[in-house]
N, C-alpha and C. Protein backbone atom coordinates (compact mmCIF):
# COMPACT_ATOMS: atom_id res chain seq x y z
N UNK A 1 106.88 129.13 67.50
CA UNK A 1 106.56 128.21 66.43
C UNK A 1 106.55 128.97 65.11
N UNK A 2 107.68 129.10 64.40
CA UNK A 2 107.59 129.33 62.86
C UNK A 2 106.51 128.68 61.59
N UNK A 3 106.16 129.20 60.94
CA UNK A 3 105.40 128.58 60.11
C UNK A 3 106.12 128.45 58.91
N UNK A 4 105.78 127.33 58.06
CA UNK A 4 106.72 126.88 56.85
C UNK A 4 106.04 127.41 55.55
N UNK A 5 106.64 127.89 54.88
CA UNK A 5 106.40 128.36 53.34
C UNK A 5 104.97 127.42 52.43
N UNK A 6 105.48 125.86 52.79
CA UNK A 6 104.30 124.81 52.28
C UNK A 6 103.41 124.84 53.52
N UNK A 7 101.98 124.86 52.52
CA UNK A 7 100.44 124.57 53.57
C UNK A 7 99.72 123.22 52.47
N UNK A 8 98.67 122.91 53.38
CA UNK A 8 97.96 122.04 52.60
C UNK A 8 97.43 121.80 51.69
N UNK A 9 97.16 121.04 50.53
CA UNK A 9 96.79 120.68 49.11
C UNK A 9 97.50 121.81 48.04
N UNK A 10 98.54 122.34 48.60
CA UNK A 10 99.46 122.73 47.79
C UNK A 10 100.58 121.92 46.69
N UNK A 11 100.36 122.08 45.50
CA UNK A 11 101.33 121.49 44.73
C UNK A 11 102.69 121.57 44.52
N UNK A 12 103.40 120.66 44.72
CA UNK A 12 105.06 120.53 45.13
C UNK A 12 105.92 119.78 44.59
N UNK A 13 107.19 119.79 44.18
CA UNK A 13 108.03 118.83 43.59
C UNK A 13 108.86 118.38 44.62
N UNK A 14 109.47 117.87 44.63
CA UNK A 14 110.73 116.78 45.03
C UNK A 14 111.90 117.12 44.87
N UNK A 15 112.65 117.91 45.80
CA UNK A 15 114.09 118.65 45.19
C UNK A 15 115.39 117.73 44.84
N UNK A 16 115.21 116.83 46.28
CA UNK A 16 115.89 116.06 46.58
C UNK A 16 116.02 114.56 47.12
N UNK A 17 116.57 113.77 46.72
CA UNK A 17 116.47 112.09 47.34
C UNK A 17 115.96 111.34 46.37
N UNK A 18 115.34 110.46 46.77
CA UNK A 18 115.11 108.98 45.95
C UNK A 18 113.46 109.47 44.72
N UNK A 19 112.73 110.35 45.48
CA UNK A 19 111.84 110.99 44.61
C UNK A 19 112.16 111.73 44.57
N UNK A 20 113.56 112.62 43.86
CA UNK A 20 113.88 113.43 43.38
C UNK A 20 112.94 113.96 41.96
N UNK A 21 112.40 115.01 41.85
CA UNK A 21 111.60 115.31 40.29
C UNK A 21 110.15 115.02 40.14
N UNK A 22 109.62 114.33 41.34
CA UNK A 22 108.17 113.92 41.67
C UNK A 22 107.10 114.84 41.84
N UNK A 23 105.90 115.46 41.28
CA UNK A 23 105.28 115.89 41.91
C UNK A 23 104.08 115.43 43.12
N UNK A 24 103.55 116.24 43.73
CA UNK A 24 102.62 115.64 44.60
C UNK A 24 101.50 116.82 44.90
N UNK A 25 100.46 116.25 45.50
CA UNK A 25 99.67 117.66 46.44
C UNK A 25 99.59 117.38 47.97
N UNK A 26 100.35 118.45 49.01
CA UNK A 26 100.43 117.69 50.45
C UNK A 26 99.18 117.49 51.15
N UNK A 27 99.18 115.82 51.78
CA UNK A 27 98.44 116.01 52.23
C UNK A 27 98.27 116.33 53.73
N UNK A 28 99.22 116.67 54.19
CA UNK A 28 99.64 116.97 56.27
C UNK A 28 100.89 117.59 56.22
N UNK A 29 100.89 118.76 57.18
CA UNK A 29 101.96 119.55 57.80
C UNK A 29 102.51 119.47 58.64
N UNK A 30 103.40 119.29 59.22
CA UNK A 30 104.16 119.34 60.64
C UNK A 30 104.95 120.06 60.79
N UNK A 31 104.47 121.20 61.32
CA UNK A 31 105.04 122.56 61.60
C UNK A 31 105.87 122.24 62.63
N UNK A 32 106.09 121.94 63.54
CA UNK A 32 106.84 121.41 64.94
C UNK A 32 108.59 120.75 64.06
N UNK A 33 108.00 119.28 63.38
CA UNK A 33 108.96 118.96 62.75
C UNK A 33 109.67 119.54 61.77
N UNK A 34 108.99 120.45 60.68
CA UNK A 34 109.28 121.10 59.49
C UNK A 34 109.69 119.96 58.52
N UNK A 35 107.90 119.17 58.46
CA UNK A 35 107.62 118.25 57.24
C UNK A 35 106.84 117.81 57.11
N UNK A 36 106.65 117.11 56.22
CA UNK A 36 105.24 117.67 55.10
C UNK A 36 104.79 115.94 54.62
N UNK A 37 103.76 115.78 54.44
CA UNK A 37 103.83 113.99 53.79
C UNK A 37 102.47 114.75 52.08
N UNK A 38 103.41 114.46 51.23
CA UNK A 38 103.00 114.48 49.90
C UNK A 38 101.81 112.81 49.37
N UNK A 39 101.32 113.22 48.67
CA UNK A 39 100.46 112.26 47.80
C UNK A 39 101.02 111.22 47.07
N UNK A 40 101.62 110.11 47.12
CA UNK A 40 102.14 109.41 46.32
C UNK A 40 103.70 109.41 46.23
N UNK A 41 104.52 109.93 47.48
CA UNK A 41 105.78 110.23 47.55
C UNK A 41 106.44 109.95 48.60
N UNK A 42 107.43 108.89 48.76
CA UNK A 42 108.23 108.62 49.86
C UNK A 42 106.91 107.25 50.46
N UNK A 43 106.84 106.51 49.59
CA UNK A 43 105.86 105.19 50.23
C UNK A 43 106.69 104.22 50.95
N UNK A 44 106.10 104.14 52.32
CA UNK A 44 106.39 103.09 53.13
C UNK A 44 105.79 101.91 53.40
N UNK A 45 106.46 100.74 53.64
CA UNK A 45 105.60 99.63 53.42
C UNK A 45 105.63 99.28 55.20
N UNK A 46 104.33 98.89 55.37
CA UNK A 46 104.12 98.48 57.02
C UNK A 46 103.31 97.62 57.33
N UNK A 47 103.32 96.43 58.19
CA UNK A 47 103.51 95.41 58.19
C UNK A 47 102.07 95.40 59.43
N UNK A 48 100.85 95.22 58.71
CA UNK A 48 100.03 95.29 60.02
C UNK A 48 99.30 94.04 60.24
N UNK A 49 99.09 94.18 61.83
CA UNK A 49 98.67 92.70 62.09
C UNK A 49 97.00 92.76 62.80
N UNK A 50 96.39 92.17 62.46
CA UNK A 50 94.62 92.15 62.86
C UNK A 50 94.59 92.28 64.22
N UNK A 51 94.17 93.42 64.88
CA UNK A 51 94.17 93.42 66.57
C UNK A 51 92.59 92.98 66.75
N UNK A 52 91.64 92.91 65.86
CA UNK A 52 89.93 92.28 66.18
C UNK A 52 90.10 91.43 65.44
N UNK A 53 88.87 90.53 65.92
CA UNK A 53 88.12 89.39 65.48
C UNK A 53 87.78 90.12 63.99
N UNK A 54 87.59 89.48 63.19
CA UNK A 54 86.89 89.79 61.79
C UNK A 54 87.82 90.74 60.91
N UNK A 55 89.29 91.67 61.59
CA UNK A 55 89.69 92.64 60.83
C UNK A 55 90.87 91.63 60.48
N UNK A 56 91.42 92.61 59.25
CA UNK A 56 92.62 91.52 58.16
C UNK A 56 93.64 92.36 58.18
N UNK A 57 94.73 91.76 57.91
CA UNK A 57 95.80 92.09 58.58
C UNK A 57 96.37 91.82 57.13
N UNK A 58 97.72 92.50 56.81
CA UNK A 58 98.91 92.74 55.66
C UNK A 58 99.79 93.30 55.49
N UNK A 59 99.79 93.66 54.37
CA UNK A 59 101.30 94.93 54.08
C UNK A 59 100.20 96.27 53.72
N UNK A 60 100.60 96.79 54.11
CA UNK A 60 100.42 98.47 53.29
C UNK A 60 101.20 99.33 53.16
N UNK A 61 101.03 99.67 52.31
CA UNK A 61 102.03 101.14 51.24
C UNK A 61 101.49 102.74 51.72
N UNK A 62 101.90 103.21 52.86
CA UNK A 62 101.47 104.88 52.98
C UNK A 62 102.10 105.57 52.91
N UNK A 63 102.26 106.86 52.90
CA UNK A 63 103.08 107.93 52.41
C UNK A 63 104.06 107.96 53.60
N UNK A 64 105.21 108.53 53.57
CA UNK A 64 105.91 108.71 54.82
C UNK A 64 106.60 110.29 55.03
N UNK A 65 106.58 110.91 55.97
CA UNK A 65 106.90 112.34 55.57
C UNK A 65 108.18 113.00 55.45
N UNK A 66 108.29 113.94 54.51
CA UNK A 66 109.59 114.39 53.69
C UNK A 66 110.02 115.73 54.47
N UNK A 67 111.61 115.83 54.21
CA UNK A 67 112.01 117.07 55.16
C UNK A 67 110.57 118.49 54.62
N UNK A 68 110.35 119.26 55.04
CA UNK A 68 110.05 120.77 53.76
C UNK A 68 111.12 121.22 53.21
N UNK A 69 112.26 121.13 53.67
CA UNK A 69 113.81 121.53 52.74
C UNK A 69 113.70 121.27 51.57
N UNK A 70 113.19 119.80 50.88
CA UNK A 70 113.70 119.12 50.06
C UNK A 70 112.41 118.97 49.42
N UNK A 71 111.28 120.04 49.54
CA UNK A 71 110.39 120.66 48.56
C UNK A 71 109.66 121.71 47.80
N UNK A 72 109.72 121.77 46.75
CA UNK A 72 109.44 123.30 46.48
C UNK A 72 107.88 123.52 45.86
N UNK A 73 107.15 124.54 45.97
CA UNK A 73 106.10 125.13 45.59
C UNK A 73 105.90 124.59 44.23
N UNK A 74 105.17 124.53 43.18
CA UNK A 74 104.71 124.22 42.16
C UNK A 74 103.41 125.53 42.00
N UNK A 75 103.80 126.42 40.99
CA UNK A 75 102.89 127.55 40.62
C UNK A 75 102.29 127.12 39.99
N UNK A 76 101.06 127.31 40.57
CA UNK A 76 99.69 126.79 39.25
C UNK A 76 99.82 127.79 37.69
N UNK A 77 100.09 128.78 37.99
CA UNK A 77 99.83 129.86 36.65
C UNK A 77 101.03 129.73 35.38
N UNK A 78 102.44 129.36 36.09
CA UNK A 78 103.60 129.48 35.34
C UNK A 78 104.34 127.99 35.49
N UNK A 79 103.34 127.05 35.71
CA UNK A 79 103.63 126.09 36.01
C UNK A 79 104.80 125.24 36.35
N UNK A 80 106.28 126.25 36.95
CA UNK A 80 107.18 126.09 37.63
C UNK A 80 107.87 125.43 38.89
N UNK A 81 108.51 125.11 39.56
CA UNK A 81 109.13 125.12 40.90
C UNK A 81 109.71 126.53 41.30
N UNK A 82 109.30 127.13 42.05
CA UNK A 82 109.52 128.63 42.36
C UNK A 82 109.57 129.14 44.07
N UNK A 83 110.64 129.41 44.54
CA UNK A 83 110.37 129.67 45.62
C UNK A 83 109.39 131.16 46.00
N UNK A 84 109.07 131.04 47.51
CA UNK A 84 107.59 131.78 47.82
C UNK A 84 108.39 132.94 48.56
N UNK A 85 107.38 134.14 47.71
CA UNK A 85 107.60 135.33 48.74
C UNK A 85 106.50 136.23 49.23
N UNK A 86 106.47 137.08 49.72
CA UNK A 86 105.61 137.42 50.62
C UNK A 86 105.22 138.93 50.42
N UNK A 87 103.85 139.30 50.34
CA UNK A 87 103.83 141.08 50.23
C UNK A 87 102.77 140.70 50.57
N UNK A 88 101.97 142.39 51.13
CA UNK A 88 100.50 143.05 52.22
C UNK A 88 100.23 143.58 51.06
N UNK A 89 98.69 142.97 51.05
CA UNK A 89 97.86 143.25 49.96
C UNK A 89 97.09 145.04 50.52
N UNK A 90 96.42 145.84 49.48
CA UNK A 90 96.04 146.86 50.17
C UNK A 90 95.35 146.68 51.36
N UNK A 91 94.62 145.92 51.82
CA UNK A 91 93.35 145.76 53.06
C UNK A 91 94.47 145.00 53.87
N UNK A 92 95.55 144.94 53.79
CA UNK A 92 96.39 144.48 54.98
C UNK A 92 97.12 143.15 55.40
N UNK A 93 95.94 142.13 54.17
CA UNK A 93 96.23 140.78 53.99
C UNK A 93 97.78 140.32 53.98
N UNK A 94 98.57 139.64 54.19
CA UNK A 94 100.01 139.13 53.86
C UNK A 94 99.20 137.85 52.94
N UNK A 95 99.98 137.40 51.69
CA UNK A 95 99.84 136.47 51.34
C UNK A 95 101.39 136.11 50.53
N UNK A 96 101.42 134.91 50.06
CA UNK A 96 102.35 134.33 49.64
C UNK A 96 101.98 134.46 47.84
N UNK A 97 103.18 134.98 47.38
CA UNK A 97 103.61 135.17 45.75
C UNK A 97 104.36 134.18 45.39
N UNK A 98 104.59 134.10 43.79
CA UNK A 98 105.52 133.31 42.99
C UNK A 98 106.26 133.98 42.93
N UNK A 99 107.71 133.88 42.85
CA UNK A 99 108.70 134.78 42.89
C UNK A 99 108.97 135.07 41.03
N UNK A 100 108.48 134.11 40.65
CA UNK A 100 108.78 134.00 39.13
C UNK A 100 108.16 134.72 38.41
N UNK A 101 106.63 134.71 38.36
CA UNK A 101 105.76 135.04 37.82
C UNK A 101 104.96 136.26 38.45
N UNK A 102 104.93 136.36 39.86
CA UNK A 102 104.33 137.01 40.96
C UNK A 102 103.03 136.69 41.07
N UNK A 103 102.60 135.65 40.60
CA UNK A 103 100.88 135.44 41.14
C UNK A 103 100.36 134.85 42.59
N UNK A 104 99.27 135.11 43.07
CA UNK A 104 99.21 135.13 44.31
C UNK A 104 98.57 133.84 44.27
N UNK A 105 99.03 132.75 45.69
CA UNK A 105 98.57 131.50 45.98
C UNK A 105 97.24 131.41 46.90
N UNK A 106 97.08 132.46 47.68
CA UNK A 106 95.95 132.71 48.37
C UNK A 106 94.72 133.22 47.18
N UNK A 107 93.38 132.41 47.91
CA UNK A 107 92.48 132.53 46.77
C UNK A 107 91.70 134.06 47.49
């Protein structure tokens, strides 16, 4: 099981497709699939019907999830789209850099 470059409540743009240029903050990973469902991006409309007594039934609008291909990092510091790279901090840590700026995303 590989792990993907994007983790959670990380800020991200939209490389590609119909929200092309969008930002978001993710809110779920799917490492298995390699994709990601963003905040306000790729909304699906679904059609639900009351399975109890007393509950209401409609349309709803939820997020639907996007390749990770077709999103990139958003640097808080240089406020860019930047792809992520990787260096061992002295005590051994690996964390993820801006390639642009080099600031570290791990707090």
């Amino acid at each position: 099981m590989n792990t993907m470059h994007i983790k959670k409540n990380d800020t991200v743009v939209v490389i590609s497709g119909e929200d092309k240029g969008k930002k978001g903050k993710v809110l779920k990973v799917d490492n298995d699939k390699k994709r990601v469902i963003i905040e306000g991006i790729n909304m699906a409309t679904k059609h639900k019907k009351p399975r109890r007594q007393g509950e209401i039934g409609g349309i709803i609008h939820q997020e639907a999830s996007v390749s990770a291909a077709s999103v990139m990092h958003v640097c808080d510091k240089c406020h860019q789209a930047t792809r992520i790279g990787y260096t061992v901090l002295g005590d051994g840590t690996k964390v993820r850099v801006c390639k642009k700026c080099g600031e570290t995303f791990e707090k």
